[in-house]
C-alpha atoms as a PDB file:
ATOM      1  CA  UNK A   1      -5.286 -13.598  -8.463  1.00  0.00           C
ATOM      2  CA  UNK A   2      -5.516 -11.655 -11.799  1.00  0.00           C
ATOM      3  CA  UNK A   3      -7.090  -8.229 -12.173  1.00  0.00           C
ATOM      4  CA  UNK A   4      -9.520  -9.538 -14.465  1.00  0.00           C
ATOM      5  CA  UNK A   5     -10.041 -12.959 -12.303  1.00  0.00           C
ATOM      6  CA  UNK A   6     -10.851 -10.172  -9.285  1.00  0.00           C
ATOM      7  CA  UNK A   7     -13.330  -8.402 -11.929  1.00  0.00           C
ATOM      8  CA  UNK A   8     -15.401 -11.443 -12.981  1.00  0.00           C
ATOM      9  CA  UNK A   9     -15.950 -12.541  -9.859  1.00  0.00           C
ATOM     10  CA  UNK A  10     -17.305  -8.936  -8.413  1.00  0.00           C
ATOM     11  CA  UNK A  11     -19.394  -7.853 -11.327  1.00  0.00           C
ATOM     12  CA  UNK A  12     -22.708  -9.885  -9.970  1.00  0.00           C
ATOM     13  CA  UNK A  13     -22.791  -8.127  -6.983  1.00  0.00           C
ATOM     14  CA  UNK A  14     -22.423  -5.078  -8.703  1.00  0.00           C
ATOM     15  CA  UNK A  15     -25.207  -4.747 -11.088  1.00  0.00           C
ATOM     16  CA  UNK A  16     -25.151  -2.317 -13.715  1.00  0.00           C
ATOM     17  CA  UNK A  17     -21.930  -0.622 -12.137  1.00  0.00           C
ATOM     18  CA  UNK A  18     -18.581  -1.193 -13.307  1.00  0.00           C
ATOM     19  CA  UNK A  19     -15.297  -0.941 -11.588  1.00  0.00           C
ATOM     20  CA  UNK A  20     -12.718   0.616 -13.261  1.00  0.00           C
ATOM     21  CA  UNK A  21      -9.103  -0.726 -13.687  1.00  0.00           C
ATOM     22  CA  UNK A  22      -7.824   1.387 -10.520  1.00  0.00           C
ATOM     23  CA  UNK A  23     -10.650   0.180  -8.281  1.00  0.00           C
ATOM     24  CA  UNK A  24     -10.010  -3.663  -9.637  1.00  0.00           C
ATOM     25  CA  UNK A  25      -6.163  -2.866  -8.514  1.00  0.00           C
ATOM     26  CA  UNK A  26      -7.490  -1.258  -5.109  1.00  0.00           C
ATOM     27  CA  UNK A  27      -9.059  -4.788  -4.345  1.00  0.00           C
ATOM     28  CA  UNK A  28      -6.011  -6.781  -5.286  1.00  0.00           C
ATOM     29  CA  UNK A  29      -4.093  -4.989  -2.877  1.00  0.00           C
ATOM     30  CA  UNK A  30      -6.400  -5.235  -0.349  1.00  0.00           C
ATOM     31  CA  UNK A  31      -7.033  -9.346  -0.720  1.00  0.00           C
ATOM     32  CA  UNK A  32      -3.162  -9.623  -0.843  1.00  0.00           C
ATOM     33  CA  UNK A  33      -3.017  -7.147   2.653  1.00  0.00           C
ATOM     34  CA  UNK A  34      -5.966  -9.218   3.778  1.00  0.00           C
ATOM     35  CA  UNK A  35      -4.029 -12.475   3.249  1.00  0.00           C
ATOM     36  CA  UNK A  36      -1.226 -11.779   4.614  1.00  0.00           C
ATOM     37  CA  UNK A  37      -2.284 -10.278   7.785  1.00  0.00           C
ATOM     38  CA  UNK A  38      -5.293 -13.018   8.466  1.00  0.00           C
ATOM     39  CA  UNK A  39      -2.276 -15.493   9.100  1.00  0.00           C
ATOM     40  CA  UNK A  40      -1.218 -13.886  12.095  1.00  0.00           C
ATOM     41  CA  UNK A  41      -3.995 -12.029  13.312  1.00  0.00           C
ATOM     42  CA  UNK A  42      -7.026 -14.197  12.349  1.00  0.00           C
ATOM     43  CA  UNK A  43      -8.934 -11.365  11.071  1.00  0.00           C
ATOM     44  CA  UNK A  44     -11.679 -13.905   8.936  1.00  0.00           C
ATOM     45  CA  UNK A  45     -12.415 -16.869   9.308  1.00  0.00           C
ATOM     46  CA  UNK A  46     -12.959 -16.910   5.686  1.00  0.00           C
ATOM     47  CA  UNK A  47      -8.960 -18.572   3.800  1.00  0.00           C
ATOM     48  CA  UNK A  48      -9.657 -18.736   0.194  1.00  0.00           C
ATOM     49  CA  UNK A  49      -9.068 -15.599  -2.066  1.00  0.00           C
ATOM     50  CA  UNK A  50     -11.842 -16.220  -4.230  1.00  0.00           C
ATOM     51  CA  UNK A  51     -14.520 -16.873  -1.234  1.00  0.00           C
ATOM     52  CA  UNK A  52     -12.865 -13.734   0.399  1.00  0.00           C
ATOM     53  CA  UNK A  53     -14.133 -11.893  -2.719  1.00  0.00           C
ATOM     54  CA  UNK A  54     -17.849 -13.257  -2.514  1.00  0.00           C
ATOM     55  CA  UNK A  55     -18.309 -12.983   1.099  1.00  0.00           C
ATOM     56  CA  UNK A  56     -16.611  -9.964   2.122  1.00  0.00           C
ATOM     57  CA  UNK A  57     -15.645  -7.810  -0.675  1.00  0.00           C
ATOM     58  CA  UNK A  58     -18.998  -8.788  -3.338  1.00  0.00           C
ATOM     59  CA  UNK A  59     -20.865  -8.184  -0.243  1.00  0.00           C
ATOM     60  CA  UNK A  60     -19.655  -4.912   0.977  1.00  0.00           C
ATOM     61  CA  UNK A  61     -19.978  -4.121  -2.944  1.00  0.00           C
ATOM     62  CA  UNK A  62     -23.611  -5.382  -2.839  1.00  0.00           C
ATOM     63  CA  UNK A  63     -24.469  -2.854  -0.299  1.00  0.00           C
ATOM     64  CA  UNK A  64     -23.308   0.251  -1.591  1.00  0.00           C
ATOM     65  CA  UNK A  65     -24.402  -0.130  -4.897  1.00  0.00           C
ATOM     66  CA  UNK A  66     -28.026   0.006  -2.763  1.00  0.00           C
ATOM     67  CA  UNK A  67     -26.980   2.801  -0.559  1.00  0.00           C
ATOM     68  CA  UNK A  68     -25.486   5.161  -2.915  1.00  0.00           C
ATOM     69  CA  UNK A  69     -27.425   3.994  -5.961  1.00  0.00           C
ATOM     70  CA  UNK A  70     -26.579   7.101  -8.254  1.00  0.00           C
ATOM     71  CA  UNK A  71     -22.739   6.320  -7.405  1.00  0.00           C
ATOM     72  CA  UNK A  72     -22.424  10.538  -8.605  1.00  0.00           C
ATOM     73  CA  UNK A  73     -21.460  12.030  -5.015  1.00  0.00           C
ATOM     74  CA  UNK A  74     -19.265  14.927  -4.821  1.00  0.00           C
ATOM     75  CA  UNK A  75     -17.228  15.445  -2.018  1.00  0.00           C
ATOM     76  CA  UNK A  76     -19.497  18.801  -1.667  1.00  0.00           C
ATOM     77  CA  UNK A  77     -22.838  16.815  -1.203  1.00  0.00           C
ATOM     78  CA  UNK A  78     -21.391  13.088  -0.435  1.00  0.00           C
ATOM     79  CA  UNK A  79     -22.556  11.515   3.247  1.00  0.00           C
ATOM     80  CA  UNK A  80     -20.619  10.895   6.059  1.00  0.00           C
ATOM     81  CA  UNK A  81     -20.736   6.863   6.781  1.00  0.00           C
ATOM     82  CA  UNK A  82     -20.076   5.119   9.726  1.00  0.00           C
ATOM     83  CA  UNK A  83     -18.730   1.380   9.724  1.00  0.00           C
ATOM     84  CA  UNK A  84     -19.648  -0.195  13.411  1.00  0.00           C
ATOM     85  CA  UNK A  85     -17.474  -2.998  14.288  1.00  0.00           C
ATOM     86  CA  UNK A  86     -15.781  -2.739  11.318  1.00  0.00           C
ATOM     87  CA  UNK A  87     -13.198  -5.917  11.635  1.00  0.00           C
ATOM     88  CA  UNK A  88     -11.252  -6.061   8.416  1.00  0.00           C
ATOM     89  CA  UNK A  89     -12.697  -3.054   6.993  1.00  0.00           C
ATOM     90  CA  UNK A  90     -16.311  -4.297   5.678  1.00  0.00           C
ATOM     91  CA  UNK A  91     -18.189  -3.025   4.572  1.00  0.00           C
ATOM     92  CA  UNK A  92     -16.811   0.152   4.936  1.00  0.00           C
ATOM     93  CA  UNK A  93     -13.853   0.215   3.275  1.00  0.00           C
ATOM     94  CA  UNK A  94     -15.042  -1.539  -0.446  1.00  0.00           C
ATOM     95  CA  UNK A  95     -18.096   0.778  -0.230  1.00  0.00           C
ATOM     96  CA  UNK A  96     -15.486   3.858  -0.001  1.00  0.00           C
ATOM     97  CA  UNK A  97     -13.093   2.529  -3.237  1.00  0.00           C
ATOM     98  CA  UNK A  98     -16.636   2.632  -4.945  1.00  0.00           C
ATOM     99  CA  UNK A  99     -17.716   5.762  -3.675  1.00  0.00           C
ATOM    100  CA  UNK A 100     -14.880   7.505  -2.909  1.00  0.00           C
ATOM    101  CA  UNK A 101     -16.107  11.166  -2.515  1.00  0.00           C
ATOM    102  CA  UNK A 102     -17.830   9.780   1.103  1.00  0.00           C
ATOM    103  CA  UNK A 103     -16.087  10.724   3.895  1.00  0.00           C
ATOM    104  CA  UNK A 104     -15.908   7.152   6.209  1.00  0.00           C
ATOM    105  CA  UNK A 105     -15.262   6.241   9.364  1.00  0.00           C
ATOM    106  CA  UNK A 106     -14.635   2.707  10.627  1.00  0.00           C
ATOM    107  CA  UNK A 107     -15.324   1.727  14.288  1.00  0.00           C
ATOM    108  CA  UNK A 108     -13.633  -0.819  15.782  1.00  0.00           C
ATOM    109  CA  UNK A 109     -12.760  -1.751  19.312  1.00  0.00           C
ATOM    110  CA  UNK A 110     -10.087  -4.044  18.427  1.00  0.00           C
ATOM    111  CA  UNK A 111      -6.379  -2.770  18.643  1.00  0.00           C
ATOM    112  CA  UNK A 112      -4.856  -5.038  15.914  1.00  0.00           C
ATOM    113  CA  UNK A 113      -7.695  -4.980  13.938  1.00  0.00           C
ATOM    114  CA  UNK A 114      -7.720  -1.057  13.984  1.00  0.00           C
ATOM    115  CA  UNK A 115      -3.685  -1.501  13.031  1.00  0.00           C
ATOM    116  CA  UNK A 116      -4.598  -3.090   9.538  1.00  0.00           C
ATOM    117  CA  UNK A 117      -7.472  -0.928   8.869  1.00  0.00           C
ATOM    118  CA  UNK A 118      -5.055   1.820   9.159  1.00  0.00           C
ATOM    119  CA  UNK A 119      -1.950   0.014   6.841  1.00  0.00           C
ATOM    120  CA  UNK A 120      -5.010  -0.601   4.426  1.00  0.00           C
ATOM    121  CA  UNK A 121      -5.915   3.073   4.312  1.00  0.00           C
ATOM    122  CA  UNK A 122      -2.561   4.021   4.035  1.00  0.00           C
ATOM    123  CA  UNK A 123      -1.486   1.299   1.408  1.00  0.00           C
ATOM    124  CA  UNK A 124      -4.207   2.204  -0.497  1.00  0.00           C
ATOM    125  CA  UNK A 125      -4.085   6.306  -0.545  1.00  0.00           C
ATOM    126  CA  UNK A 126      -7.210   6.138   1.201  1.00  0.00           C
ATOM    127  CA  UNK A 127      -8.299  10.245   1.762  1.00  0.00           C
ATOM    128  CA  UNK A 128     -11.025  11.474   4.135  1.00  0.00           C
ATOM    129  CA  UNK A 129     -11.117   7.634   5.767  1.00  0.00           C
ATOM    130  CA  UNK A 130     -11.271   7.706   9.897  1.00  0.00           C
ATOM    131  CA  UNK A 131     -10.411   4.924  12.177  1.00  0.00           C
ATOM    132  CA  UNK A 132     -11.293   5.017  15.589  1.00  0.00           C
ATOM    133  CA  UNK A 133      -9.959   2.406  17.755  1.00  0.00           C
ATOM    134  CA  UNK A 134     -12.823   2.543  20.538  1.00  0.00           C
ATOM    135  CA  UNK A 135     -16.475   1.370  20.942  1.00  0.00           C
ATOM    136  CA  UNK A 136     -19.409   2.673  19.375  1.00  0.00           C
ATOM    137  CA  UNK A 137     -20.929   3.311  22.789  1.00  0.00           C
ATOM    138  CA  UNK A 138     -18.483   5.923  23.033  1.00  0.00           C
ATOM    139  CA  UNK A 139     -19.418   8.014  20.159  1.00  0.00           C
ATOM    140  CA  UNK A 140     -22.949   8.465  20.838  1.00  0.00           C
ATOM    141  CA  UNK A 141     -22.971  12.288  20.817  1.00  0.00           C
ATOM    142  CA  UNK A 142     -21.753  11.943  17.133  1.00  0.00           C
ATOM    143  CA  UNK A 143     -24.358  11.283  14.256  1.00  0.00           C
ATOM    144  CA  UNK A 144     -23.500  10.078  10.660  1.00  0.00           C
ATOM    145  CA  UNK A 145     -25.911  10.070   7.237  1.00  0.00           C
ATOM    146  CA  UNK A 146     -25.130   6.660   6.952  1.00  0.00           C
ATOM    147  CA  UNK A 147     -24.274   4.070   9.488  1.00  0.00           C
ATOM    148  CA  UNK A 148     -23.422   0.152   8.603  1.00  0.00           C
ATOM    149  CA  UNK A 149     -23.373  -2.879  10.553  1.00  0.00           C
ATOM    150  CA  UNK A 150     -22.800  -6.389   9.366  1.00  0.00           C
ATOM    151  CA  UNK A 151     -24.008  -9.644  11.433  1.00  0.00           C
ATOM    152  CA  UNK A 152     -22.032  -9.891  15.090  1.00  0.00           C
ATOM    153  CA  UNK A 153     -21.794 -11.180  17.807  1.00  0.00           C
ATOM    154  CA  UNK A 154     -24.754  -9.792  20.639  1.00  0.00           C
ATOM    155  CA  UNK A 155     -26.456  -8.256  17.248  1.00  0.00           C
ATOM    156  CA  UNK A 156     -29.457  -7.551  19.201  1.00  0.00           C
ATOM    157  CA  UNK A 157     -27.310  -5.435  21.722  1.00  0.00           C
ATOM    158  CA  UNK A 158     -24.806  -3.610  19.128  1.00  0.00           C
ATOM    159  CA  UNK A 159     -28.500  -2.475  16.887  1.00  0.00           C
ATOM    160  CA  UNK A 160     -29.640  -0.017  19.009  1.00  0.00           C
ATOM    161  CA  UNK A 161     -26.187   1.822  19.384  1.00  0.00           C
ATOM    162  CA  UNK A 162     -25.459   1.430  15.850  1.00  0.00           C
ATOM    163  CA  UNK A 163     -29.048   2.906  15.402  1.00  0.00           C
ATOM    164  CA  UNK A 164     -27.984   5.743  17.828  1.00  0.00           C
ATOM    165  CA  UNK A 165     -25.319   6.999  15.170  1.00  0.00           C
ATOM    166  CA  UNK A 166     -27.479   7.586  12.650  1.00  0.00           C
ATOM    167  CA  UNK A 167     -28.907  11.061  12.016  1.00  0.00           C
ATOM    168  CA  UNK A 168     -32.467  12.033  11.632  1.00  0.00           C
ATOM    169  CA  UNK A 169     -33.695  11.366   7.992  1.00  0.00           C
ATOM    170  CA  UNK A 170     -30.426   9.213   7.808  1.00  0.00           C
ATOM    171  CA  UNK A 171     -30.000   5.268   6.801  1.00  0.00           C
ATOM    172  CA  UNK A 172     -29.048   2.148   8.503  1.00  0.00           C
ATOM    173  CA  UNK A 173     -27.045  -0.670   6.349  1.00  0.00           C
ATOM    174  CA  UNK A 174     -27.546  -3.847   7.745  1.00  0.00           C
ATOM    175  CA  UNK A 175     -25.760  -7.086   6.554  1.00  0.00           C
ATOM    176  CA  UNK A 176     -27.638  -9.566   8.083  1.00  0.00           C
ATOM    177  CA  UNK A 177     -28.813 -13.258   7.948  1.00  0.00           C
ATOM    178  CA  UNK A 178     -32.850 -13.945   7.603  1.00  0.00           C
ATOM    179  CA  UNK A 179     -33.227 -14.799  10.825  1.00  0.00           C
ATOM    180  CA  UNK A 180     -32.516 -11.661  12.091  1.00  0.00           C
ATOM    181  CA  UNK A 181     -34.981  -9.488  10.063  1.00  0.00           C
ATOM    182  CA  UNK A 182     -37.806  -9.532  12.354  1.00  0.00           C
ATOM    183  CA  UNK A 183     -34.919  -8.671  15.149  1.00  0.00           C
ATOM    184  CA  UNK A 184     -34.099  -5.251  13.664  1.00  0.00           C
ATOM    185  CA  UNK A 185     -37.967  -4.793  12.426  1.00  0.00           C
ATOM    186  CA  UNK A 186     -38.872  -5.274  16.280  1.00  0.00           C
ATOM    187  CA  UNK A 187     -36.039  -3.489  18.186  1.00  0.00           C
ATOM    188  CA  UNK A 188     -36.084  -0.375  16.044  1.00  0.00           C
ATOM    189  CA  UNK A 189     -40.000  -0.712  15.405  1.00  0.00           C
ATOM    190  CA  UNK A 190     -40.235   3.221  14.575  1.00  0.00           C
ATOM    191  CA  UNK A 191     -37.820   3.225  11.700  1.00  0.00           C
ATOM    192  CA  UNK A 192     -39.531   3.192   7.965  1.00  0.00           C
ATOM    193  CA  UNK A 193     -37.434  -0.351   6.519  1.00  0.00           C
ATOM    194  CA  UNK A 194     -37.347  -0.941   3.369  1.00  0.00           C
ATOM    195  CA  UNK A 195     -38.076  -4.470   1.516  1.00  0.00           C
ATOM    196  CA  UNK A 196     -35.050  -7.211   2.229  1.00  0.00           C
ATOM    197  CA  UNK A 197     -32.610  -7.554  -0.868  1.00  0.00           C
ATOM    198  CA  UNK A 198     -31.275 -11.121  -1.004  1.00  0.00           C
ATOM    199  CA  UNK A 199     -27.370 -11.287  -1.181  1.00  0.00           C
ATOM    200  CA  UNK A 200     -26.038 -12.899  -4.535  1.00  0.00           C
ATOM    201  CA  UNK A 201     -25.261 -16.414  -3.821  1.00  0.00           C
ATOM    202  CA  UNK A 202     -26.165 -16.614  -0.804  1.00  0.00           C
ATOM    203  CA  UNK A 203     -29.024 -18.751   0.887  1.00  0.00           C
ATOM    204  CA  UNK A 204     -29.611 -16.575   3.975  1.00  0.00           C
ATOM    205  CA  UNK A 205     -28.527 -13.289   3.850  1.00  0.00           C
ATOM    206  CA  UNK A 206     -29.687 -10.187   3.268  1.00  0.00           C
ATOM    207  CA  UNK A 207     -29.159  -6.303   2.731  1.00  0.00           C
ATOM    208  CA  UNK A 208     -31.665  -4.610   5.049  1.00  0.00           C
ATOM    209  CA  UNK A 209     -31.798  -0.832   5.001  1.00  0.00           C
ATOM    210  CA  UNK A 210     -33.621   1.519   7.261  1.00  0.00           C
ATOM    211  CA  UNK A 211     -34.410   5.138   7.763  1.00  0.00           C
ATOM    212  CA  UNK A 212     -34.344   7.103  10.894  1.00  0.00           C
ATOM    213  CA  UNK A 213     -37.694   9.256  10.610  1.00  0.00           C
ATOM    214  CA  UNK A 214     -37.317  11.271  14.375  1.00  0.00           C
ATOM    215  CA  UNK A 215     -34.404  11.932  16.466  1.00  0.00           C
ATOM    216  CA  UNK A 216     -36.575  10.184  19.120  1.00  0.00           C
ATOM    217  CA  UNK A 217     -35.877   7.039  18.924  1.00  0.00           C
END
């Protein structure tokens, strides 16, 4: 697929942001890694580039462009962001070719998942980018600014541990479908949540993002 094929089809989940000819390249590298690898290792179920764009990569793209709205993070000032089950690297690793000053770990229990998160970091020049090839459950004495989590499997047991990363005053990312707003909204009924965004294109899901007011929760 072209560079300017890739850019078309991003831009609506991107808003008033832009991506630049090197961050258009990042993705084509990516989507070609992503192809290649998903034939032997099933990593989406998802085979066409161009719906691989939409669903994964618009959608990670979606998300940070609500996260880090400014898009002007330094590396002095920029968060640290957690990806939990991470998979093939979203949304964590499109939301750190748009912000790339964030330092970013992705979380991921999987062994040959973890493997092509790593040759996509490395094929990619990735800096300050952390894989950890374990469960969240283990990191629980470790707290990030940010923490995401796209729809799984056993959502309503993986929340509260995602939750658990999160530092006071910081924000959990959720890519989610509607049917599992009133999940979150009841399982982590302290947290201040802010209004659903609907994902472009799609029918039922949603960007949900929520901040951790106490470190009692």
């Amino acid at each position: 697929m072209l560079p300017p094929d890739i850019a078309c089809i991003l831009q609506p989940f991107l808003g008033e942001t832009t991506l630049s000819r090197e961050q258009v390249a990042a993705v084509s590298a990516y989507l070609d890694l992503l192809l290649r690898w998903n034939a032997r290792i099933n990593l989406t179920a998802v085979r066409d580039p161009e719906q691989m764009l939409t669903r994964h990569f618009g959608e990670s793209f979606f998300a940070a462009c609500h996260l880090f709205p400014a898009g002007r993070e330094t590396a002095a000032d920029a968060p640290a962001l957690a990806d939990v089950g991470s998979g093939a690297g979203f949304p964590g690793l499109p939301i750190k070719i748009l912000c790339p000053a964030i330092s970013l770990t992705l979380i991921e229990s999987s062994h040959k998942k973890s493997t092509f998160l790593r040759e996509v970091v490395r094929a990619l020049s990735l800096d300050n980018v952390n894989v950890l090839n374990l469960r969240a459950e283990d990191l629980l004495s470790t707290t990030y600014n940010v923490v995401t989590l796209r729809a799984v499997e056993r959502f309503e047991a993986v929340l509260p541990t995602a939750a658990g990363l999160v530092a006071p005053g910081g924000r959990l990312g959720l890519l989610i479908g509607t049917s599992q707003i009133e999940v979150a909204r009841a399982i982590l009924a302290s947290w201040v949540w802010r209004k659903p965004v609907p994902i472009p294109f799609s029918e039922s899901r949603i960007l949900m993002i929520g901040e951790r007011t106490s470190a009692q929760e």
